[in-house]
C-alpha atoms as a PDB file:
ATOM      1  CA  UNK A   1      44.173 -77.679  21.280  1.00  0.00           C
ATOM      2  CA  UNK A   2      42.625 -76.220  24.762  1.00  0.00           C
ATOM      3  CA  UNK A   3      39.351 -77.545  25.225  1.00  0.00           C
ATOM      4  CA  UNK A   4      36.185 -74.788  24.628  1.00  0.00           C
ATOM      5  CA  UNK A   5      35.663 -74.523  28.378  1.00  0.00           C
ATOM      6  CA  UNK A   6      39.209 -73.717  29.054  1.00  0.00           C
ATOM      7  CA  UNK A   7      38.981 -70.962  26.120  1.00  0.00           C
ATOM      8  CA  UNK A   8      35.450 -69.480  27.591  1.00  0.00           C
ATOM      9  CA  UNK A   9      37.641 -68.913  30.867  1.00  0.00           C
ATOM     10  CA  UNK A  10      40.424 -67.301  29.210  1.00  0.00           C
ATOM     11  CA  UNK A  11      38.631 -65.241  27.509  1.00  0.00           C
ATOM     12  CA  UNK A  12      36.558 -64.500  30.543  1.00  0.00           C
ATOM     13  CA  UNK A  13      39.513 -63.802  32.691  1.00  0.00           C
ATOM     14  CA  UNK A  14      41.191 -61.230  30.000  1.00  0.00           C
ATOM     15  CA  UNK A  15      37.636 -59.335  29.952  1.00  0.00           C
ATOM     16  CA  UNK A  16      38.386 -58.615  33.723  1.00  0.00           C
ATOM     17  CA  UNK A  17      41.758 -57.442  33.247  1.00  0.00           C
ATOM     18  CA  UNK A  18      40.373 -55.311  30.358  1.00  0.00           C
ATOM     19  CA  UNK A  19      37.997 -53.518  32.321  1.00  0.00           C
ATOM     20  CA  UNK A  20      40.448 -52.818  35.364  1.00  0.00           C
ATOM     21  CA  UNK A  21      42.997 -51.837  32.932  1.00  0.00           C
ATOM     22  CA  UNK A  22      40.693 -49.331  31.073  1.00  0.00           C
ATOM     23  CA  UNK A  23      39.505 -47.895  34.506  1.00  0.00           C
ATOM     24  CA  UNK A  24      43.455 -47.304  35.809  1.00  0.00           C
ATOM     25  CA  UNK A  25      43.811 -45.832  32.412  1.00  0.00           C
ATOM     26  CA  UNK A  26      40.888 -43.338  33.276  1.00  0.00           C
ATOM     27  CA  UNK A  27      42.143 -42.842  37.051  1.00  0.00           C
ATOM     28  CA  UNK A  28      45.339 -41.879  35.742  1.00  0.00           C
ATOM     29  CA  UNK A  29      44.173 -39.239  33.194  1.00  0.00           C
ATOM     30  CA  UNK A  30      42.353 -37.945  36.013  1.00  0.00           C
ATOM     31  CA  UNK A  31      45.357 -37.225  37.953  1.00  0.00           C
ATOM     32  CA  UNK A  32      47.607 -36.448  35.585  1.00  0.00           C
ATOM     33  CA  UNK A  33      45.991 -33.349  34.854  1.00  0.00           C
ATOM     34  CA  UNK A  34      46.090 -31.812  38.316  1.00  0.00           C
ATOM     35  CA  UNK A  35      50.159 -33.314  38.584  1.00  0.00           C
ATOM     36  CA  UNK A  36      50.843 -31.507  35.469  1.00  0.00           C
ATOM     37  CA  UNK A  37      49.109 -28.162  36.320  1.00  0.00           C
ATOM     38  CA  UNK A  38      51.402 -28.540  39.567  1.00  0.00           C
ATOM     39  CA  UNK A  39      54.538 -29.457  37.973  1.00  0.00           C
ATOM     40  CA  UNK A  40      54.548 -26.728  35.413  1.00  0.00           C
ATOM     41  CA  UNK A  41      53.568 -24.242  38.407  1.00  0.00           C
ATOM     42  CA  UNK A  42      56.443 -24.779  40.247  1.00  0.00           C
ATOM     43  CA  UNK A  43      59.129 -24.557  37.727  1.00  0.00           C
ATOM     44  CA  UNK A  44      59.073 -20.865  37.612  1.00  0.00           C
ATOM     45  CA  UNK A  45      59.837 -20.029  41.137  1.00  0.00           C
ATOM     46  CA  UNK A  46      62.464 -22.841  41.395  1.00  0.00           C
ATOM     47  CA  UNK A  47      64.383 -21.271  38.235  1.00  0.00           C
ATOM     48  CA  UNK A  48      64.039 -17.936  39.283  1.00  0.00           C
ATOM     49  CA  UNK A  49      65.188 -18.834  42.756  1.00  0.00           C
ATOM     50  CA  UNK A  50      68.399 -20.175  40.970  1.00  0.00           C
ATOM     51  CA  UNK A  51      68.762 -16.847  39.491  1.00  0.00           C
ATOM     52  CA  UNK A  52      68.765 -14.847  42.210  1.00  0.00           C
ATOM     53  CA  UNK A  53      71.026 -17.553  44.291  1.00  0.00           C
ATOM     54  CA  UNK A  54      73.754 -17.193  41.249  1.00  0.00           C
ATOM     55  CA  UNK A  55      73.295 -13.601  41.565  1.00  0.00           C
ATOM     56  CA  UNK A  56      74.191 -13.423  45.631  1.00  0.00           C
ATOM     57  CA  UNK A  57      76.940 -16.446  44.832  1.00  0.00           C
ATOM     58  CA  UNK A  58      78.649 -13.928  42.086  1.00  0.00           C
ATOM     59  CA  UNK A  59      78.618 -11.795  44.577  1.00  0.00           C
ATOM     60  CA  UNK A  60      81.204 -12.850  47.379  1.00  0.00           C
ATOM     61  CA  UNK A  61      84.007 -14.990  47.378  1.00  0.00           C
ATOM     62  CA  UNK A  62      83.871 -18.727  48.363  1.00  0.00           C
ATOM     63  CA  UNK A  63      86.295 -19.214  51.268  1.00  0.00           C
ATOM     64  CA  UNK A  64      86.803 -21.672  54.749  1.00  0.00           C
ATOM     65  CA  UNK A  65      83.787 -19.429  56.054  1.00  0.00           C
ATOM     66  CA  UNK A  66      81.550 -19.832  53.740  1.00  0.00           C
ATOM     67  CA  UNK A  67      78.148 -21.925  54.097  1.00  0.00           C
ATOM     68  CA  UNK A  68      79.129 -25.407  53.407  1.00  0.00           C
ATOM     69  CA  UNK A  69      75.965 -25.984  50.861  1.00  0.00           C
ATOM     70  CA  UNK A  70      77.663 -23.070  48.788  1.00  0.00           C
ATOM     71  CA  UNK A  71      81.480 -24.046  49.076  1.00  0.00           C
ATOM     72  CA  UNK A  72      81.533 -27.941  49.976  1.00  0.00           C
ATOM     73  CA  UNK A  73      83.714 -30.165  51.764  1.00  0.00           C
ATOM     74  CA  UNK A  74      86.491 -29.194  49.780  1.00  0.00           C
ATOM     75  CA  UNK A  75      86.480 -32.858  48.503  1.00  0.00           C
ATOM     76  CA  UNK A  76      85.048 -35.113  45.709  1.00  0.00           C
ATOM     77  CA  UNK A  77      85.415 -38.289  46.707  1.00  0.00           C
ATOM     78  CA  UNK A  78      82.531 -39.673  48.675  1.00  0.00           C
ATOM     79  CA  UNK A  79      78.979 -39.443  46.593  1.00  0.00           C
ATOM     80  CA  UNK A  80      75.318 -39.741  47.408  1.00  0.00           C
ATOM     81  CA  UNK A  81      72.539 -40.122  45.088  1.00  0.00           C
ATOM     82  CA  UNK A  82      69.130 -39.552  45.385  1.00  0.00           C
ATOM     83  CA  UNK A  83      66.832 -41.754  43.926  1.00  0.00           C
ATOM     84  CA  UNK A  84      63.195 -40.087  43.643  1.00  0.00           C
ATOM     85  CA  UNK A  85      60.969 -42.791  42.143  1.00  0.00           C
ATOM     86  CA  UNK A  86      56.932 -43.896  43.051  1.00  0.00           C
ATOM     87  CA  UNK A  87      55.562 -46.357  45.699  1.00  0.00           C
ATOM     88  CA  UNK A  88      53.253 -47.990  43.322  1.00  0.00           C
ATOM     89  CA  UNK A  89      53.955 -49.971  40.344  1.00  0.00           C
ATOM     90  CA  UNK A  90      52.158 -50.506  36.931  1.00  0.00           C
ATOM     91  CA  UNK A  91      53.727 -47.331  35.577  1.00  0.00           C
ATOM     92  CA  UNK A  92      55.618 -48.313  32.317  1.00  0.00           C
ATOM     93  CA  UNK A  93      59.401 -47.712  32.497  1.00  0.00           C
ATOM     94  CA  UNK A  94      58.935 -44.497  34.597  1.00  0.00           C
ATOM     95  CA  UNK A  95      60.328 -46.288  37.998  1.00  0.00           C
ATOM     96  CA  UNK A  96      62.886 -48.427  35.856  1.00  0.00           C
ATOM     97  CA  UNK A  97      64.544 -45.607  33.619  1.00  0.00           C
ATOM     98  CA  UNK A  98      64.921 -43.203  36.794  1.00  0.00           C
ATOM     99  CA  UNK A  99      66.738 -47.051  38.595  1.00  0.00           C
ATOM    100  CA  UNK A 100      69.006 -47.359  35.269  1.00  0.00           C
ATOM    101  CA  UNK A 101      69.972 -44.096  34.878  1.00  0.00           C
ATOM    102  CA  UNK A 102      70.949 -44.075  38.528  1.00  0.00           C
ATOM    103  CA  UNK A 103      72.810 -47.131  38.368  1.00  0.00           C
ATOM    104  CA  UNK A 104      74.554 -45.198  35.115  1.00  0.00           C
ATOM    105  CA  UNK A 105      76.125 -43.034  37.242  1.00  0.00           C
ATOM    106  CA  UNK A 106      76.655 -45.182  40.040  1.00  0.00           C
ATOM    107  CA  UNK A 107      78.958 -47.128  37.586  1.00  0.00           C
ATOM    108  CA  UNK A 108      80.432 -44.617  36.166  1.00  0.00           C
ATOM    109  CA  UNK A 109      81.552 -42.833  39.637  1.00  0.00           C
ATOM    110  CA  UNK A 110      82.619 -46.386  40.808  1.00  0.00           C
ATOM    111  CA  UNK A 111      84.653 -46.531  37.812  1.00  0.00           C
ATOM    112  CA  UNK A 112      86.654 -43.682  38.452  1.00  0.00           C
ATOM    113  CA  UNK A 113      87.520 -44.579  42.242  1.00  0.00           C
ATOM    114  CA  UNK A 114      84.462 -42.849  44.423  1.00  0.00           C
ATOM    115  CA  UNK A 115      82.650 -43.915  47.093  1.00  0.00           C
ATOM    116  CA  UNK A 116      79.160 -44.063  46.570  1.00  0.00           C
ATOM    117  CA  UNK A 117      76.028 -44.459  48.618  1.00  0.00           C
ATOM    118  CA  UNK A 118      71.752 -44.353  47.673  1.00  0.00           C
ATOM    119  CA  UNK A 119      69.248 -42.984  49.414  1.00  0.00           C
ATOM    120  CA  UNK A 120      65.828 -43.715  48.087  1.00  0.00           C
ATOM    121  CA  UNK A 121      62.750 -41.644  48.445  1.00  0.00           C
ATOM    122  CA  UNK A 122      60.014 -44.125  46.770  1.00  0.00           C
ATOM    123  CA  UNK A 123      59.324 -47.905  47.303  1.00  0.00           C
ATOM    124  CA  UNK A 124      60.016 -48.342  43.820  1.00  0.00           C
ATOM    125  CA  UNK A 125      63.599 -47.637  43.984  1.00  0.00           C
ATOM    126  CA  UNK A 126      64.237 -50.919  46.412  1.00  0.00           C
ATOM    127  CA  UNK A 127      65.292 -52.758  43.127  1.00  0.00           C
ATOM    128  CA  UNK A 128      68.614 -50.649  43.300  1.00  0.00           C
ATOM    129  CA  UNK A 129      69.821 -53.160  46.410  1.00  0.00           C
ATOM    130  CA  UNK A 130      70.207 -56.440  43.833  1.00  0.00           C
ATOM    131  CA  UNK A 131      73.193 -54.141  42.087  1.00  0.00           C
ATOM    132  CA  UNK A 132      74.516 -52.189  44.902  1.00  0.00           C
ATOM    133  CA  UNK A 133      73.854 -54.154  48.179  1.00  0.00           C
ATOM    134  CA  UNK A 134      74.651 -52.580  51.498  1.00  0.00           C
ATOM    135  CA  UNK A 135      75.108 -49.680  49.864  1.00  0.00           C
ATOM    136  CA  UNK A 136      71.548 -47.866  50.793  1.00  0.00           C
ATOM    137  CA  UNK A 137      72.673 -44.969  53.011  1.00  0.00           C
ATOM    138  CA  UNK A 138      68.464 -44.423  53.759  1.00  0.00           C
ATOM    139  CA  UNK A 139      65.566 -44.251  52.803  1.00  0.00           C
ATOM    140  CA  UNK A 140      62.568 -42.069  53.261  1.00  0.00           C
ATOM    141  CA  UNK A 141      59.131 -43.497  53.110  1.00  0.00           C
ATOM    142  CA  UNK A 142      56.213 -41.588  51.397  1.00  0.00           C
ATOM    143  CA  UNK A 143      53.577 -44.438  51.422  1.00  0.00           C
ATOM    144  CA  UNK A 144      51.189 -42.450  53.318  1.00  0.00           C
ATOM    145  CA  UNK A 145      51.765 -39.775  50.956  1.00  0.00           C
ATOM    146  CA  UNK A 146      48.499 -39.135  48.266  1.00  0.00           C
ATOM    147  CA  UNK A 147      49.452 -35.516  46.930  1.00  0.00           C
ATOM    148  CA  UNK A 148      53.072 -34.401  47.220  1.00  0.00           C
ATOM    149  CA  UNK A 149      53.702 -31.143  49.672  1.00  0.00           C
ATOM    150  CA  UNK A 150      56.510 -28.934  50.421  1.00  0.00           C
ATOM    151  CA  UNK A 151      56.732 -30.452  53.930  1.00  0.00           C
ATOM    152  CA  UNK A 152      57.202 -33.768  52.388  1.00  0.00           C
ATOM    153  CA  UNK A 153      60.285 -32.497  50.293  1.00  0.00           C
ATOM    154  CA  UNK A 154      61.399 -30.389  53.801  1.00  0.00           C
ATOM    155  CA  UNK A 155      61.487 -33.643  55.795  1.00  0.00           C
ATOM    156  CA  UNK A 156      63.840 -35.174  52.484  1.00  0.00           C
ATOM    157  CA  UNK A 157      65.996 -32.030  52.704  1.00  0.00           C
ATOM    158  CA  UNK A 158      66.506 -32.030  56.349  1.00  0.00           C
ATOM    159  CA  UNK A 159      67.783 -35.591  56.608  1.00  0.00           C
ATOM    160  CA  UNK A 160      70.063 -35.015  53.710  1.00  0.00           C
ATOM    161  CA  UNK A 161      71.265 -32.052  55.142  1.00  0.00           C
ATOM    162  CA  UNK A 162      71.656 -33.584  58.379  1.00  0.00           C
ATOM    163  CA  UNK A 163      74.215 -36.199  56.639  1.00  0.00           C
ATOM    164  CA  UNK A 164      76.070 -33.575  54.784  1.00  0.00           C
ATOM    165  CA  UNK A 165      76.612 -32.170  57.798  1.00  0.00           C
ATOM    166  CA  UNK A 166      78.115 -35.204  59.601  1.00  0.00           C
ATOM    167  CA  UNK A 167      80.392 -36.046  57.044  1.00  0.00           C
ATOM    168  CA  UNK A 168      78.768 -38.754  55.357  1.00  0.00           C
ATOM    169  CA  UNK A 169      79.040 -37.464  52.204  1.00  0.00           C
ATOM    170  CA  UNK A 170      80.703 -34.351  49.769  1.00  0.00           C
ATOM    171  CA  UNK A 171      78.338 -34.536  47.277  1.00  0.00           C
ATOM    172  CA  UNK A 172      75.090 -35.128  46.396  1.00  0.00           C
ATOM    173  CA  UNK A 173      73.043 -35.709  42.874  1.00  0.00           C
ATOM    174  CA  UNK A 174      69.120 -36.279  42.939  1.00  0.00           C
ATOM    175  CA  UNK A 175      67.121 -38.271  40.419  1.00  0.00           C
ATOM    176  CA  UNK A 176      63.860 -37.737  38.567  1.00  0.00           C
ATOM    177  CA  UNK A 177      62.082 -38.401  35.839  1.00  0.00           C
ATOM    178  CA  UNK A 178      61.174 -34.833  34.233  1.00  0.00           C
ATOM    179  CA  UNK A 179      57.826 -34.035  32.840  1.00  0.00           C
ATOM    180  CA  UNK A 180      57.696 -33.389  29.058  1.00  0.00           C
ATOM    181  CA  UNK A 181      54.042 -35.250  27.988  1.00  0.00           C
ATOM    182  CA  UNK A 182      51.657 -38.364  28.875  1.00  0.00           C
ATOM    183  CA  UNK A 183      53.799 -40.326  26.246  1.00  0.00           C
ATOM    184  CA  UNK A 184      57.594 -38.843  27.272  1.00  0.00           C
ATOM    185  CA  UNK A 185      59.177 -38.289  30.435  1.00  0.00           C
ATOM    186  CA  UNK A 186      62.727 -37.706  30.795  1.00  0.00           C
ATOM    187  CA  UNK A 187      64.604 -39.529  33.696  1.00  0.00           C
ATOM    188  CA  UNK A 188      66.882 -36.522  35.047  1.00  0.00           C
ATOM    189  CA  UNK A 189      70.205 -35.764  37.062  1.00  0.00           C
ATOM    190  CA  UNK A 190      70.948 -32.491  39.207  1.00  0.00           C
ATOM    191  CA  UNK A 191      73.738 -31.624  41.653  1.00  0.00           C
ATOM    192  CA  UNK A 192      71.766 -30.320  44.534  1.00  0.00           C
ATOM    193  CA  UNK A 193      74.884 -30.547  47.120  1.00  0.00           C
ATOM    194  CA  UNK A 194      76.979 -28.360  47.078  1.00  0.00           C
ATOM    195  CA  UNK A 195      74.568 -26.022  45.205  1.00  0.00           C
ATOM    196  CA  UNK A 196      75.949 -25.459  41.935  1.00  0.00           C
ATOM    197  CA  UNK A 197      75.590 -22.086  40.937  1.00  0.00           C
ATOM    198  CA  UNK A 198      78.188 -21.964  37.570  1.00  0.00           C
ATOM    199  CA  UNK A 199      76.173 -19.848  35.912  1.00  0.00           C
ATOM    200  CA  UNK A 200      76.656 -16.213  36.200  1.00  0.00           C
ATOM    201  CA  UNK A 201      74.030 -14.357  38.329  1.00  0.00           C
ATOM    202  CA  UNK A 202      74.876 -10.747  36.736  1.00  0.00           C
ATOM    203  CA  UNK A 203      73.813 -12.159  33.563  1.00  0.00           C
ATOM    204  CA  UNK A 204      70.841 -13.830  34.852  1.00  0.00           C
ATOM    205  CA  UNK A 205      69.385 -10.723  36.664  1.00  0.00           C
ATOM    206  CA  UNK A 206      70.491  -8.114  35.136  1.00  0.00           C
ATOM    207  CA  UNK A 207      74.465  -6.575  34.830  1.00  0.00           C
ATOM    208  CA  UNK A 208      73.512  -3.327  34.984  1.00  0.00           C
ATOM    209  CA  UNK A 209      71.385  -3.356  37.806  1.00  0.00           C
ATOM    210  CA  UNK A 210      72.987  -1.923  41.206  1.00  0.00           C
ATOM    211  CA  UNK A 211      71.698  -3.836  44.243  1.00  0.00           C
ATOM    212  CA  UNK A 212      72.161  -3.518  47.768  1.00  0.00           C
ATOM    213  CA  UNK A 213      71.445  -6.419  50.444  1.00  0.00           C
ATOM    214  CA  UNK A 214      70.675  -5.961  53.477  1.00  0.00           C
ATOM    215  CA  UNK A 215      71.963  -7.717  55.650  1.00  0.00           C
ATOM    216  CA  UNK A 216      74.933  -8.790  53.902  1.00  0.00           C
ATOM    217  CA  UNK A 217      75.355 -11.525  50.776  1.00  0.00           C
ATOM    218  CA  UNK A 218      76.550 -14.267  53.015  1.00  0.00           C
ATOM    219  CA  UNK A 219      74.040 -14.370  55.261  1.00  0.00           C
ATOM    220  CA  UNK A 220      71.443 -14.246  52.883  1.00  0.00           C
ATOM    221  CA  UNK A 221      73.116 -17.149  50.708  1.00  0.00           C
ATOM    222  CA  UNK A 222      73.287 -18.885  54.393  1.00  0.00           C
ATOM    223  CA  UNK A 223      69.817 -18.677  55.073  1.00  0.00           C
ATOM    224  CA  UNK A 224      68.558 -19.546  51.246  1.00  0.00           C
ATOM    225  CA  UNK A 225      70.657 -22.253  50.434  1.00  0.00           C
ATOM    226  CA  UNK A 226      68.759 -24.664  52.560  1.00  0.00           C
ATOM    227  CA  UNK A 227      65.585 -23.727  50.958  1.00  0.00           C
ATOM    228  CA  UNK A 228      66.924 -23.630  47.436  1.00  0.00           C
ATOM    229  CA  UNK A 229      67.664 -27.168  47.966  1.00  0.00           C
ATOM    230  CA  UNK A 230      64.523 -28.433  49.594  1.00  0.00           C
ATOM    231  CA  UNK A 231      62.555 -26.629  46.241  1.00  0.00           C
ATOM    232  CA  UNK A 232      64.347 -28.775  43.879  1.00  0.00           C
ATOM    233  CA  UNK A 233      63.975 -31.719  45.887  1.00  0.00           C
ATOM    234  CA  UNK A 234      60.017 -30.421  45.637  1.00  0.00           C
ATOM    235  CA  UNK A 235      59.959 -29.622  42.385  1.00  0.00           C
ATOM    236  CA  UNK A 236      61.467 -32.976  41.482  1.00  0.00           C
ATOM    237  CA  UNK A 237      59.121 -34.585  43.754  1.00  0.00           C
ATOM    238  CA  UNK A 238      56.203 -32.677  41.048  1.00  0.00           C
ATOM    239  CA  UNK A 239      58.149 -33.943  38.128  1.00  0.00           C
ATOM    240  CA  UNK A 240      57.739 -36.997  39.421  1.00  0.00           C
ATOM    241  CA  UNK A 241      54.378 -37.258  40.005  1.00  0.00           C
ATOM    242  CA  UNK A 242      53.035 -36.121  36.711  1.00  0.00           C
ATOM    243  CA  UNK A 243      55.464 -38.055  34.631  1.00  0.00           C
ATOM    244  CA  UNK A 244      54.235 -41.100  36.605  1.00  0.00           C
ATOM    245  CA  UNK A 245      49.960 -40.682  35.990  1.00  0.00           C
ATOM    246  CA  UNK A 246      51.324 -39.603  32.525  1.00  0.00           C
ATOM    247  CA  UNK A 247      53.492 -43.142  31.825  1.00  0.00           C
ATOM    248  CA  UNK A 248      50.741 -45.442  34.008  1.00  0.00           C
ATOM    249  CA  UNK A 249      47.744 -43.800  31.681  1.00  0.00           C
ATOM    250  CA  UNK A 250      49.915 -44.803  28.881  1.00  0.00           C
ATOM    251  CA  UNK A 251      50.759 -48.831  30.174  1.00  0.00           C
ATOM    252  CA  UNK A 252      47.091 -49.183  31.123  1.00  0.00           C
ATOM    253  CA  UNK A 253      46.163 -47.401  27.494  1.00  0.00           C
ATOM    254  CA  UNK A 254      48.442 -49.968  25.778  1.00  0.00           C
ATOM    255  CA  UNK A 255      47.356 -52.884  27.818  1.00  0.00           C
ATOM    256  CA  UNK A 256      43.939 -52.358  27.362  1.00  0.00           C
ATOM    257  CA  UNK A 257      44.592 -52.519  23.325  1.00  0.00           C
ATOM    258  CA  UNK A 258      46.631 -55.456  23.876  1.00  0.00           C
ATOM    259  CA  UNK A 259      43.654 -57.082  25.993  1.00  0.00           C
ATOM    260  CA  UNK A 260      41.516 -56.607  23.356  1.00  0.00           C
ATOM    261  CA  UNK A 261      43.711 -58.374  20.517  1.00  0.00           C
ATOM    262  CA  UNK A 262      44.118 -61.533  22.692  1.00  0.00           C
ATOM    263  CA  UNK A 263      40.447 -61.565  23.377  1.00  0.00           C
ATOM    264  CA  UNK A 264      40.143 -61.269  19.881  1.00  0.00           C
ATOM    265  CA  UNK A 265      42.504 -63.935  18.715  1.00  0.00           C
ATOM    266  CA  UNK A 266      40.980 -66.401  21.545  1.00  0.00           C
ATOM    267  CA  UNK A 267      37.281 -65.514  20.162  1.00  0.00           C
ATOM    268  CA  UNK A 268      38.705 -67.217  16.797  1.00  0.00           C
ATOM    269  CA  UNK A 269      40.379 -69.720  18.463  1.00  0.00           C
ATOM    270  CA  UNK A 270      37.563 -70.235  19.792  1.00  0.00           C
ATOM    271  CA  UNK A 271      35.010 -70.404  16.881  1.00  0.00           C
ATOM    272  CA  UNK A 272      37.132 -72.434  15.346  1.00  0.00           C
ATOM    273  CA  UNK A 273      37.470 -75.040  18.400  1.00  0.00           C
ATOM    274  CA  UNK A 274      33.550 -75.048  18.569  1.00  0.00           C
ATOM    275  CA  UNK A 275      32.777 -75.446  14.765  1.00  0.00           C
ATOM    276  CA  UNK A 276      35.696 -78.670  14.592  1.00  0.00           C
ATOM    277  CA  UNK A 277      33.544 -80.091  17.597  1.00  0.00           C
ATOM    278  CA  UNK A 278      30.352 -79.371  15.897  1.00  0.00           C
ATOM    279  CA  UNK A 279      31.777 -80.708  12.494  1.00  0.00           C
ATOM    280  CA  UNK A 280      33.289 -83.804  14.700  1.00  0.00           C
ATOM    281  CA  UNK A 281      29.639 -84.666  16.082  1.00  0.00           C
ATOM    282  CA  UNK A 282      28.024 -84.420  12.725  1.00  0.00           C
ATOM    283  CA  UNK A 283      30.388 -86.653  11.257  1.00  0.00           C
ATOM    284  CA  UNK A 284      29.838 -89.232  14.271  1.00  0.00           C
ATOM    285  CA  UNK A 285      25.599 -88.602  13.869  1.00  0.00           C
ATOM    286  CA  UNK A 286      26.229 -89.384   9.659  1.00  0.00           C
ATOM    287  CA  UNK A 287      28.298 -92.109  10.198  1.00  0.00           C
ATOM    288  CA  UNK A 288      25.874 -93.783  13.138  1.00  0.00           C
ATOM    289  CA  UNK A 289      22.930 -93.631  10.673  1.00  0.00           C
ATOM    290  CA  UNK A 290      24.699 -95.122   7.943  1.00  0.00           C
ATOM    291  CA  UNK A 291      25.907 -97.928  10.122  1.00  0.00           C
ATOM    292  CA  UNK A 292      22.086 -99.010  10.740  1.00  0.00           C
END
C-alpha cells in the first residue's frame, strides 16, 4: 500500500490538474460561442453561392475551353486531400476522427489504383505521416492564427490552386469536422476541385425565372469559381473552429468529473491508510504497557 505521504501528493497533484482542467473547460465555452455564431453565419452565403454557381454551370456547356476548376483535367487518377484539423491538442477525438476519416479515403482511393497525396492545414494533422510517409504534398501553417479570416482560407486556396494548375493533381477533396453541437461534430468530406456542381441550378434558383448575364456565363463562372472554392475552404475553416472549443469544453468537462472521482477514491484510500496506521500505533502503545 503507498505510504500516506505519497497519497497526500497524489491527491495534491490531481487537485492541480482539476483546477486547470475546469478553467480550459470555461475558456472553451467562452469561445465556442463566438465560433458557433460564426460558423452558422457563414453557411448561408456559401450555400447560396453554390446555387447560383449550379445555376451559371447549367447554363453552358463544359468543353476544352472551359475554366479548368469547372471542367477538370479530364482525368481521375491523381488525388489530393485536404486535411483541415487544429494546432492545439486536448480536444477529444475532434483532430483524430477528421485524421481517420482521411486515412478512410486515402485507403480506399489507394485501393482502387490512384495516386494520392495530403496537404495539411493544422499541426494536428502531422500524425497522417506514420501511415502515409512521403506522401505530404504541403502544408500550410496557421500557428499564428487566433481567429480564422477569409485571408487565411485565400492564402489555402491560392496554393492549392497554384498546384492544380501545374499538374500536380486532378482532384481535390477537403476535410472537416462539421459543426452540429458542443457534444457532436461530424468529421466531413467535400469535392472542392473540380467544383462539383451536379445539382441542377434551374431548380435551385428558380426554372421559371429568365436571366440575362452580362458579360457572358463563362466568364462569370471563370471569375467565381476561384472564390467559390476559397469560401468552402473558409467555411470549413469555421466548422472547424467551433466543433473544436465545442469537443475541448467537452474533454476538459469530462476530465474534470473524472479528476474528481480519483480524488475521491484516493481520499478513501487514504482514510483508510491513516486509520490502519493509527490502529497499528495503538496496538504497539497497548501492547508496550502490557509488557511492563
Amino acid at each position: 500500500m503507498a505510504s500516506l505521504k505519497t497519497l497526500k501528493l497524489r491527491i495534491g497533484s490531481v487537485k492541480s490538474t482539476q483546477k486547470i482542467t475546469k478553467a480550459m473547460k470555461m475558456v472553451a465555452a467562452a469561445k465556442l460561442r463566438r465560433a458557433q455564431e460564426a460558423a452558422i453565419a457563414g453557411r448561408p452565403y456559401a450555400e447560396r453561392l453554390e446555387q447560383v454557381m449550379a445555376s451559371l454551370a447549367s447554363k453552358v456547356a463544359i468543353g476544352p475551353s472551359s475554366p479548368r476548376l469547372l471542367a477538370g483535367t479530364g482525368k481521375n487518377d491523381r488525388h489530393l486531400l485536404v486535411v483541415a484539423t487544429s494546432e492545439r491538442g486536448l480536444a477529444g477525438a475532434f483532430n483524430s476522427n477528421i485524421v481517420r476519416a482521411a486515412r478512410r479515403k486515402a485507403d480506399e482511393l489507394i485501393a482502387q489504383g490512384k495516386s494520392v497525396q495530403f496537404y495539411l492545414v493544422g499541426r494536428k494533422g502531422r500524425p497522417i505521416n506514420r501511415f502515409f510517409p512521403k506522401m505530404i504534398a504541403g502544408e500550410h501553417d496557421m500557428s499564428e492564427v487566433k481567429t480564422v479570416s477569409f485571408a487565411d482560407a485565400k492564402a489555402v486556396t491560392d496554393d492549392i490552386i497554384r498546384r492544380y494548375e501545374a499538374g500536380e493533381f486532378d482532384v481535390a477533396h477537403l476535410f472537416y469536422a462539421k459543426f452540429q453541437s458542443a457534444l457532436v461534430q461530424t468529421p466531413t468530406v467535400k469535392q472542392i476541385i473540380p467544383v462539383p456542381l451536379a445539382a441542377g441550378g434551374a431548380a435551385t434558383t428558380g426554372a421559371s425565372a429568365v436571366v440575362d448575364y452580362e458579360p457572358d456565363e463563362e466568364q462569370i463562372l471563370a471569375d467565381l469559381l476561384p472564390r467559390n472554392v476559397a469560401i468552402q475552404i473558409f467555411g470549413a475553416l469555421l466548422e472547424n473552429a467551433a466543433s473544436e472549443q465545442g469537443s475541448r469544453m467537452t474533454a476538459m468537462d469530462n476530465a474534470t468529473r473524472n479528476a474528481g472521482d480519483m480524488i475521491k477514491r484516493l481520499s478513501i484510500q487514504y482514510n483508510r491508510a491513516r486509520q490502519a496506521a493509527i490502529t497499528t500505533e495503538l496496538v504497539e502503545i497497548i501492547s508496550g504497557a502490557e509488557a511492563l
